[in-house]
Each structure stands twice: as structure tokens, then as C-alpha cells.
PDB file of N, CA and C in Angstrom:
ATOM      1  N   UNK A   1     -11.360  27.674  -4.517  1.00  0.00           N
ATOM      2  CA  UNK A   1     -10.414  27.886  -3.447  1.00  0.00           C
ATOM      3  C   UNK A   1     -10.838  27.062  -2.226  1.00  0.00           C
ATOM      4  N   UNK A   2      -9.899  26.315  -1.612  1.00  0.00           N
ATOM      5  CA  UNK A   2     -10.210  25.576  -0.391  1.00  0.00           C
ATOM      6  C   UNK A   2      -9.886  26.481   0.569  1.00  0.00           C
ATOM      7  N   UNK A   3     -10.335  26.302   1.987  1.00  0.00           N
ATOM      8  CA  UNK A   3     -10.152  26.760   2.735  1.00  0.00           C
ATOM      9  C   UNK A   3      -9.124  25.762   4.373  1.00  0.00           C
ATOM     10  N   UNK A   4      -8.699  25.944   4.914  1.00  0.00           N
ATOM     11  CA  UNK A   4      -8.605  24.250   6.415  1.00  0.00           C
ATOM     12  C   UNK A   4      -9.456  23.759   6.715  1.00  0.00           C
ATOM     13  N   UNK A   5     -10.638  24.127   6.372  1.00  0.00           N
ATOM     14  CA  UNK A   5     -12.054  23.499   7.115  1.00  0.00           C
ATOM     15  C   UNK A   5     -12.785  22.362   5.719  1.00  0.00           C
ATOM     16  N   UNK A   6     -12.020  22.422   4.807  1.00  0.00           N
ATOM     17  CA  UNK A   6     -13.378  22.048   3.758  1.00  0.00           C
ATOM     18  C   UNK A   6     -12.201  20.548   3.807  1.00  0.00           C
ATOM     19  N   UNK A   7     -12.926  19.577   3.568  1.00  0.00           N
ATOM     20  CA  UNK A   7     -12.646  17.960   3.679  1.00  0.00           C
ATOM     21  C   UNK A   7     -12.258  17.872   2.447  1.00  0.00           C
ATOM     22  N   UNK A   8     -11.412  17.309   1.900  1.00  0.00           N
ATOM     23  CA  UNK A   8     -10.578  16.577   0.735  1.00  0.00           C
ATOM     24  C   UNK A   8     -11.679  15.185   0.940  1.00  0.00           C
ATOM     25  N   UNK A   9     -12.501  15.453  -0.942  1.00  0.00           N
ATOM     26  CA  UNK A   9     -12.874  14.233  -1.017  1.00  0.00           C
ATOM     27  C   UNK A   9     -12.583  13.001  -2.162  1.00  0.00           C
ATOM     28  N   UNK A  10     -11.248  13.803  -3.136  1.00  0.00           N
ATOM     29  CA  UNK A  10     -10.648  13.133  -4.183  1.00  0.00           C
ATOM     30  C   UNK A  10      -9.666  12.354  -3.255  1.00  0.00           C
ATOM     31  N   UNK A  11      -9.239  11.171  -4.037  1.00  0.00           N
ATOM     32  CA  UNK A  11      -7.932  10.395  -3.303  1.00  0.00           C
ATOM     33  C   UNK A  11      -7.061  11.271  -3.726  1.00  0.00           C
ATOM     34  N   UNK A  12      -6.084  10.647  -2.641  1.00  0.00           N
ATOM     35  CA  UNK A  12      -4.767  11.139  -3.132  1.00  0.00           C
ATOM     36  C   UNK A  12      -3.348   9.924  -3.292  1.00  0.00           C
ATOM     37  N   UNK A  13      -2.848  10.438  -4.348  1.00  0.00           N
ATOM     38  CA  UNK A  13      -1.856   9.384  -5.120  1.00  0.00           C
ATOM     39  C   UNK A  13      -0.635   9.576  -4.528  1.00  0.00           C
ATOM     40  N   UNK A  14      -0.400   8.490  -4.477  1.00  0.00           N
ATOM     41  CA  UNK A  14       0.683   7.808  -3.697  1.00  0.00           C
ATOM     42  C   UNK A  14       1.621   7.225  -4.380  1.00  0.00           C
ATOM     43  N   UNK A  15       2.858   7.204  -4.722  1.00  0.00           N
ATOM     44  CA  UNK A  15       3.920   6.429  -5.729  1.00  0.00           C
ATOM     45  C   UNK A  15       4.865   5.530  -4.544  1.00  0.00           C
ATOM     46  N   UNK A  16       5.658   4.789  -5.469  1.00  0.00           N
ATOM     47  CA  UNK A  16       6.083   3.922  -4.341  1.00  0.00           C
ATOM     48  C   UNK A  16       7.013   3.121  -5.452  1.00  0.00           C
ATOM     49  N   UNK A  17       8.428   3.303  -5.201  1.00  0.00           N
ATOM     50  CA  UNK A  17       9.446   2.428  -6.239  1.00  0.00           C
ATOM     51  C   UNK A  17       9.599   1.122  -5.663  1.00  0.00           C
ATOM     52  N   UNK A  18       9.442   0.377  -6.470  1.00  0.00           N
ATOM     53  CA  UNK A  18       9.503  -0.767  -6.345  1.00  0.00           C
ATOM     54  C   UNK A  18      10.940  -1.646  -6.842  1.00  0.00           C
ATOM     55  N   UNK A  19      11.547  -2.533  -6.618  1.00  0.00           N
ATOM     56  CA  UNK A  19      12.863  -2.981  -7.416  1.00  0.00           C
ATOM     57  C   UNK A  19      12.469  -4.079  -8.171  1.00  0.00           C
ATOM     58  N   UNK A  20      12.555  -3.900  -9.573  1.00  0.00           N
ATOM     59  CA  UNK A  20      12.120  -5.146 -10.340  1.00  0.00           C
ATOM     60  C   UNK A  20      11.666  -6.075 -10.201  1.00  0.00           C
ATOM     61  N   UNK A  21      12.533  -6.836  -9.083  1.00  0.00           N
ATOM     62  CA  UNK A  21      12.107  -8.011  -8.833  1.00  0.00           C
ATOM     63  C   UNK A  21      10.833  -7.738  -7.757  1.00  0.00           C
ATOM     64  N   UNK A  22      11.036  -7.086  -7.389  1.00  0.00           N
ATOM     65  CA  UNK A  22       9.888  -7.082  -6.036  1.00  0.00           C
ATOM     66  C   UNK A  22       8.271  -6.925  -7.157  1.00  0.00           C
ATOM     67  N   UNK A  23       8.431  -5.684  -8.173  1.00  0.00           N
ATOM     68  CA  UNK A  23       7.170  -5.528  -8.916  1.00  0.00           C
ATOM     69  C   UNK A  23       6.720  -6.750  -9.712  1.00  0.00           C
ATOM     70  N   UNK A  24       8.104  -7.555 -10.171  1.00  0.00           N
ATOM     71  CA  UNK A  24       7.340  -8.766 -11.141  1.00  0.00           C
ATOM     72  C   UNK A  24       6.981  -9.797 -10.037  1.00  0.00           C
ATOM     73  N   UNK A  25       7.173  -9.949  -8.688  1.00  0.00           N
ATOM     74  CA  UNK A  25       6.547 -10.955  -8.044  1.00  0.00           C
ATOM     75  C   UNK A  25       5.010 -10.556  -7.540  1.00  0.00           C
ATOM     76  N   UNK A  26       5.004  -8.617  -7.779  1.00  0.00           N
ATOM     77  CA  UNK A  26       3.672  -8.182  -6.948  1.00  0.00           C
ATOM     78  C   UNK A  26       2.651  -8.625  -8.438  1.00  0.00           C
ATOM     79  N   UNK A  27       3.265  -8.356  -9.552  1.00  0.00           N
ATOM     80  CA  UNK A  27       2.743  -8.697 -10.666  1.00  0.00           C
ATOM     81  C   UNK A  27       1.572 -10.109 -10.876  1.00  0.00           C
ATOM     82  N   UNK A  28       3.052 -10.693 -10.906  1.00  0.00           N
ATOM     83  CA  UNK A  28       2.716 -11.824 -10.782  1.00  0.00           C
ATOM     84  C   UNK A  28       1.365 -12.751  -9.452  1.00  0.00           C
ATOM     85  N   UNK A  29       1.893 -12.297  -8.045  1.00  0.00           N
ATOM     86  CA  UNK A  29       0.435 -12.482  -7.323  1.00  0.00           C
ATOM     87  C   UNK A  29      -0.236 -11.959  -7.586  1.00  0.00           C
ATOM     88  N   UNK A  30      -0.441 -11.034  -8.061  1.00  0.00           N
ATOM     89  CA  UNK A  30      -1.832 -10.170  -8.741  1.00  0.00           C
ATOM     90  C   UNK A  30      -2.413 -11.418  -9.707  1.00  0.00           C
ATOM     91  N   UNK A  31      -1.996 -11.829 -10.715  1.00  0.00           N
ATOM     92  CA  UNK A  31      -2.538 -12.609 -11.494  1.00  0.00           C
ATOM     93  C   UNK A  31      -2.831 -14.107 -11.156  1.00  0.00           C
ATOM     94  N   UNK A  32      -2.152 -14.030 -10.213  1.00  0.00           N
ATOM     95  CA  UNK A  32      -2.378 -15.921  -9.637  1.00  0.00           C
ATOM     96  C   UNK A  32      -3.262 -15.805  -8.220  1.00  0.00           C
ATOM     97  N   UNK A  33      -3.897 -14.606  -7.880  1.00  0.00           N
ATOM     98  CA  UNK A  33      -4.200 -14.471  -6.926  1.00  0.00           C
ATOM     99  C   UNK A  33      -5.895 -14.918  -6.675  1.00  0.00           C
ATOM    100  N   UNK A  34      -6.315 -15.280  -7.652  1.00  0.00           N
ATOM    101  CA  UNK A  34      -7.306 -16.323  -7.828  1.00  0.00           C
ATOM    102  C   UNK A  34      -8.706 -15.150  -7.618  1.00  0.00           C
ATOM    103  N   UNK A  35      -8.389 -13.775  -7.881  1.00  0.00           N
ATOM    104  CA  UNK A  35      -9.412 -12.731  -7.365  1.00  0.00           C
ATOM    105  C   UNK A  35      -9.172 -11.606  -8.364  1.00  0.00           C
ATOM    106  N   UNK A  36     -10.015 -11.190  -8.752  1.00  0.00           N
ATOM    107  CA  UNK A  36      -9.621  -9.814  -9.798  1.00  0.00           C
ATOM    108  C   UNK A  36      -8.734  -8.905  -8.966  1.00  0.00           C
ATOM    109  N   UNK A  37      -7.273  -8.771  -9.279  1.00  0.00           N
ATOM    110  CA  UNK A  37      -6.579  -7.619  -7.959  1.00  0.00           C
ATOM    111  C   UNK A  37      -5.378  -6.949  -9.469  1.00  0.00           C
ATOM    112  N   UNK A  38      -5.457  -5.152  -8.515  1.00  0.00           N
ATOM    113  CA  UNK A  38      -4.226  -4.771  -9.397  1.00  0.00           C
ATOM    114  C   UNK A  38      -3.421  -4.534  -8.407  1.00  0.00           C
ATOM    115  N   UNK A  39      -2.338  -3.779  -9.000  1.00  0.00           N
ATOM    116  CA  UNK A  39      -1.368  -3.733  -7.575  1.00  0.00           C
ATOM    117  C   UNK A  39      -1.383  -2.871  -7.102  1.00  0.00           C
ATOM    118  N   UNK A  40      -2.370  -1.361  -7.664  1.00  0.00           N
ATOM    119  CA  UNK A  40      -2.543  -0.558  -6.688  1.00  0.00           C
ATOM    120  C   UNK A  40      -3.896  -0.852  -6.118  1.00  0.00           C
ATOM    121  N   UNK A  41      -4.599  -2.030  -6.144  1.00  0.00           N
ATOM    122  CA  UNK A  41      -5.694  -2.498  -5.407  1.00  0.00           C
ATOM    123  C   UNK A  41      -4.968  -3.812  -4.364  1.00  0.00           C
ATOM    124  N   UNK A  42      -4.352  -4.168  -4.425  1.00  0.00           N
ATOM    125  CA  UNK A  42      -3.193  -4.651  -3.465  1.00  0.00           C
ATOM    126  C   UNK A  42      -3.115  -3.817  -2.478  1.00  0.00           C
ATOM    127  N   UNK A  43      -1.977  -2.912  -2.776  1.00  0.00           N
ATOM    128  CA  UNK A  43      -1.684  -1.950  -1.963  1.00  0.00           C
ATOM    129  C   UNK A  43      -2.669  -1.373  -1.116  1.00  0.00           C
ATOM    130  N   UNK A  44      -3.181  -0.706  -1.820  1.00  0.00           N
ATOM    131  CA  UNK A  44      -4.562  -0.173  -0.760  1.00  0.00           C
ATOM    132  C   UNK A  44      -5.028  -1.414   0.170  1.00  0.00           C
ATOM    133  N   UNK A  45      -5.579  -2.201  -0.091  1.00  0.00           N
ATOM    134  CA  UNK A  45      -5.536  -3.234   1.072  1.00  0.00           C
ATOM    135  C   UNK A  45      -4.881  -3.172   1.851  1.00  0.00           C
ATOM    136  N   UNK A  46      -3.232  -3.796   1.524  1.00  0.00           N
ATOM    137  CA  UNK A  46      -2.653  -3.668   2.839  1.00  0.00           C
ATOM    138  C   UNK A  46      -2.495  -2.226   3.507  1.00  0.00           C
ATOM    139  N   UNK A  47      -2.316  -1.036   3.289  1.00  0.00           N
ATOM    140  CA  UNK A  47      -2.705   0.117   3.791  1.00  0.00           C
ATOM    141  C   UNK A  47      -3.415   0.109   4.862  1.00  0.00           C
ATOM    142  N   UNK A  48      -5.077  -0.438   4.163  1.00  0.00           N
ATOM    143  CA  UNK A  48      -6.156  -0.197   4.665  1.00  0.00           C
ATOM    144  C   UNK A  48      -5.976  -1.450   5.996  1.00  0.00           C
ATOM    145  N   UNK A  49      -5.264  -2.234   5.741  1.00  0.00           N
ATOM    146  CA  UNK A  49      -5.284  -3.283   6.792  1.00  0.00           C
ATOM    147  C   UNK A  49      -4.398  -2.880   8.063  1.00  0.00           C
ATOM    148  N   UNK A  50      -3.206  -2.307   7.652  1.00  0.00           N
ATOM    149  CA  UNK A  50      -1.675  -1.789   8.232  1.00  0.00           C
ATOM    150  C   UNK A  50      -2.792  -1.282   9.399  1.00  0.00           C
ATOM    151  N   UNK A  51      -3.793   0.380   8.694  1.00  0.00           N
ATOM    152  CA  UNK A  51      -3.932   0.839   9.569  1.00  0.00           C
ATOM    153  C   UNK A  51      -4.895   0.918  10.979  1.00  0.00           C
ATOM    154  N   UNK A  52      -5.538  -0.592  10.326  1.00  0.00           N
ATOM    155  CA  UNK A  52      -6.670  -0.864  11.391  1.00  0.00           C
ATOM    156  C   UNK A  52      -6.327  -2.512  12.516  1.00  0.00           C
ATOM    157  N   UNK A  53      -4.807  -2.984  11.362  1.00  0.00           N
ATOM    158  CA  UNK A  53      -4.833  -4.541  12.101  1.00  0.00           C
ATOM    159  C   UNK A  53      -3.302  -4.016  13.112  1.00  0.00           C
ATOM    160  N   UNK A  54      -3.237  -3.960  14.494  1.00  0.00           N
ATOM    161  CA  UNK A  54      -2.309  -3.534  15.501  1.00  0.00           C
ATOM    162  C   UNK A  54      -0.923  -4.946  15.389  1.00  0.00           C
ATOM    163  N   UNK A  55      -1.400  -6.229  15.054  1.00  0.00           N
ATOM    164  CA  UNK A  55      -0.580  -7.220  14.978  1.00  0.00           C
ATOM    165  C   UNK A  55       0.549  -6.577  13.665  1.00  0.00           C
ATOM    166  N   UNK A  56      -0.508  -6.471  12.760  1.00  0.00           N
ATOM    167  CA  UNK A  56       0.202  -6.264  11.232  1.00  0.00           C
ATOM    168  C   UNK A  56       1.079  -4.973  11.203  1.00  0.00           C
ATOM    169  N   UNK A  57       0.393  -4.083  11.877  1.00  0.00           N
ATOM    170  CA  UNK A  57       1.239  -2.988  12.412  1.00  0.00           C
ATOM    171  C   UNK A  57       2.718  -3.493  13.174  1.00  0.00           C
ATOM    172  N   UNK A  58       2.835  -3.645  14.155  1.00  0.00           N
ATOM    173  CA  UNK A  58       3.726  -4.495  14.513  1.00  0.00           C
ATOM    174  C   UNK A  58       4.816  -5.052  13.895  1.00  0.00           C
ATOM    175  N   UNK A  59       4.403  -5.994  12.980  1.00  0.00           N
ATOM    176  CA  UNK A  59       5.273  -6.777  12.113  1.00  0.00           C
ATOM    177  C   UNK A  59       5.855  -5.762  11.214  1.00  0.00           C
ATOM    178  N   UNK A  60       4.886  -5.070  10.513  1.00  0.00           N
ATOM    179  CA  UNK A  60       5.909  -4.482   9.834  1.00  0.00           C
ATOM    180  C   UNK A  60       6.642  -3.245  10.231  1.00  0.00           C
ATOM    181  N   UNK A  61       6.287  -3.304  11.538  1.00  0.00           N
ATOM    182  CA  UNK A  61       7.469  -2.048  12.210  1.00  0.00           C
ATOM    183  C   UNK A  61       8.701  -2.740  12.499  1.00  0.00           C
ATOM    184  N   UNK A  62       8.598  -3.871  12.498  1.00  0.00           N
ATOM    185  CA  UNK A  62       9.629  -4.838  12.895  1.00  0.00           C
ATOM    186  C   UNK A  62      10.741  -4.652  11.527  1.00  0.00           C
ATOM    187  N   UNK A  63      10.236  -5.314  10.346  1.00  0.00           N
ATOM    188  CA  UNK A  63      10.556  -5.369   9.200  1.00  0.00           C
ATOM    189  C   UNK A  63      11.017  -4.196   8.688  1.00  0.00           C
ATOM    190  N   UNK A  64      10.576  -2.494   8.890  1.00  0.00           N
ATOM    191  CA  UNK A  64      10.825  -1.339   8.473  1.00  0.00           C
ATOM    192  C   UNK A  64      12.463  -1.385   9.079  1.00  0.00           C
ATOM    193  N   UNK A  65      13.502  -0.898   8.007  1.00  0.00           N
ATOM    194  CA  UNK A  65      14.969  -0.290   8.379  1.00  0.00           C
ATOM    195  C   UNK A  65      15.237   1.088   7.875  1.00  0.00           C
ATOM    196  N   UNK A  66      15.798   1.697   8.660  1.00  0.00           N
ATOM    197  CA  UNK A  66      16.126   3.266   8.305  1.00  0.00           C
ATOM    198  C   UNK A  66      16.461   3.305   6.680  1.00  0.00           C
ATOM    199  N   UNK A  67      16.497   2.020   6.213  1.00  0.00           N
ATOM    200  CA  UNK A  67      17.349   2.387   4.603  1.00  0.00           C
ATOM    201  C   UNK A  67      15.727   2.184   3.244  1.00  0.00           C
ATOM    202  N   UNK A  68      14.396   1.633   4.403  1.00  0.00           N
ATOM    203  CA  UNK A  68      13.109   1.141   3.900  1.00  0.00           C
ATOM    204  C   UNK A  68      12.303   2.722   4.082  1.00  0.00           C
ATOM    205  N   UNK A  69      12.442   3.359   5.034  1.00  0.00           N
ATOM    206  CA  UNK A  69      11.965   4.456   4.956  1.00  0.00           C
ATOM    207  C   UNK A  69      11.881   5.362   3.825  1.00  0.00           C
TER     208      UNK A  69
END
């Protein structure tokens, strides 16, 4: 039994639909990306970047539309 005080130290999973075309191009840079990457090791990157780079933040607040939410 957890309690509010005890820290979550498993990840937690995240899903995220993608539209065909968008997954076979994430696919695809994954494999040409000249670096061992999957695409949920992608992702986490940019995540991990979103939430520490204020520029990148930015941009993609720019890019976000009520229909991307």
C-alpha cells in the first residue's frame, strides 16, 4: 500500500497516437539516425529536453493547436 508521502520509483507509461505517416518517418529517423535510438528513446529525449530547454519550450508552444492537445 502506498501512502502521498512515498516517491514513485517505477516509470510511468505514456502512449501517444501517432498518424502513419508521422510513425513511419519517426521510424525511419530512428534507423538513419546514425545512433542506436528507438522511438520511445526518441521521445523521452525530447521530453527530457522540452522540459529543461525554455527556447524548445517555446517553439513548441507555438506549434501546439487546440486540435494537437
Amino acid at each position: 500500500m502506498t501512502t502521498t508521502t512515498d516517491t514513485r520509483t517505477k516509470p510511468v507509461r505514456t502512449t501517444v497516437d501517432l498518424t502513419p505517416e508521422m510513425h513511419l518517418e519517426l521510424r525511419t529517423w530512428c534507423l538513419h539516425a546514425g545512433v542506436r535510438a528507438t522511438q520511445a528513446g526518441v521521445l523521452r529525449a525530447l521530453a527530457a529536453r522540452l522540459l529543461h530547454d525554455p527556447e524548445l519550450a517555446a517553439a513548441i508552444k507555438v506549434d501546439l493547436t487546440p486540435a494537437q492537445t
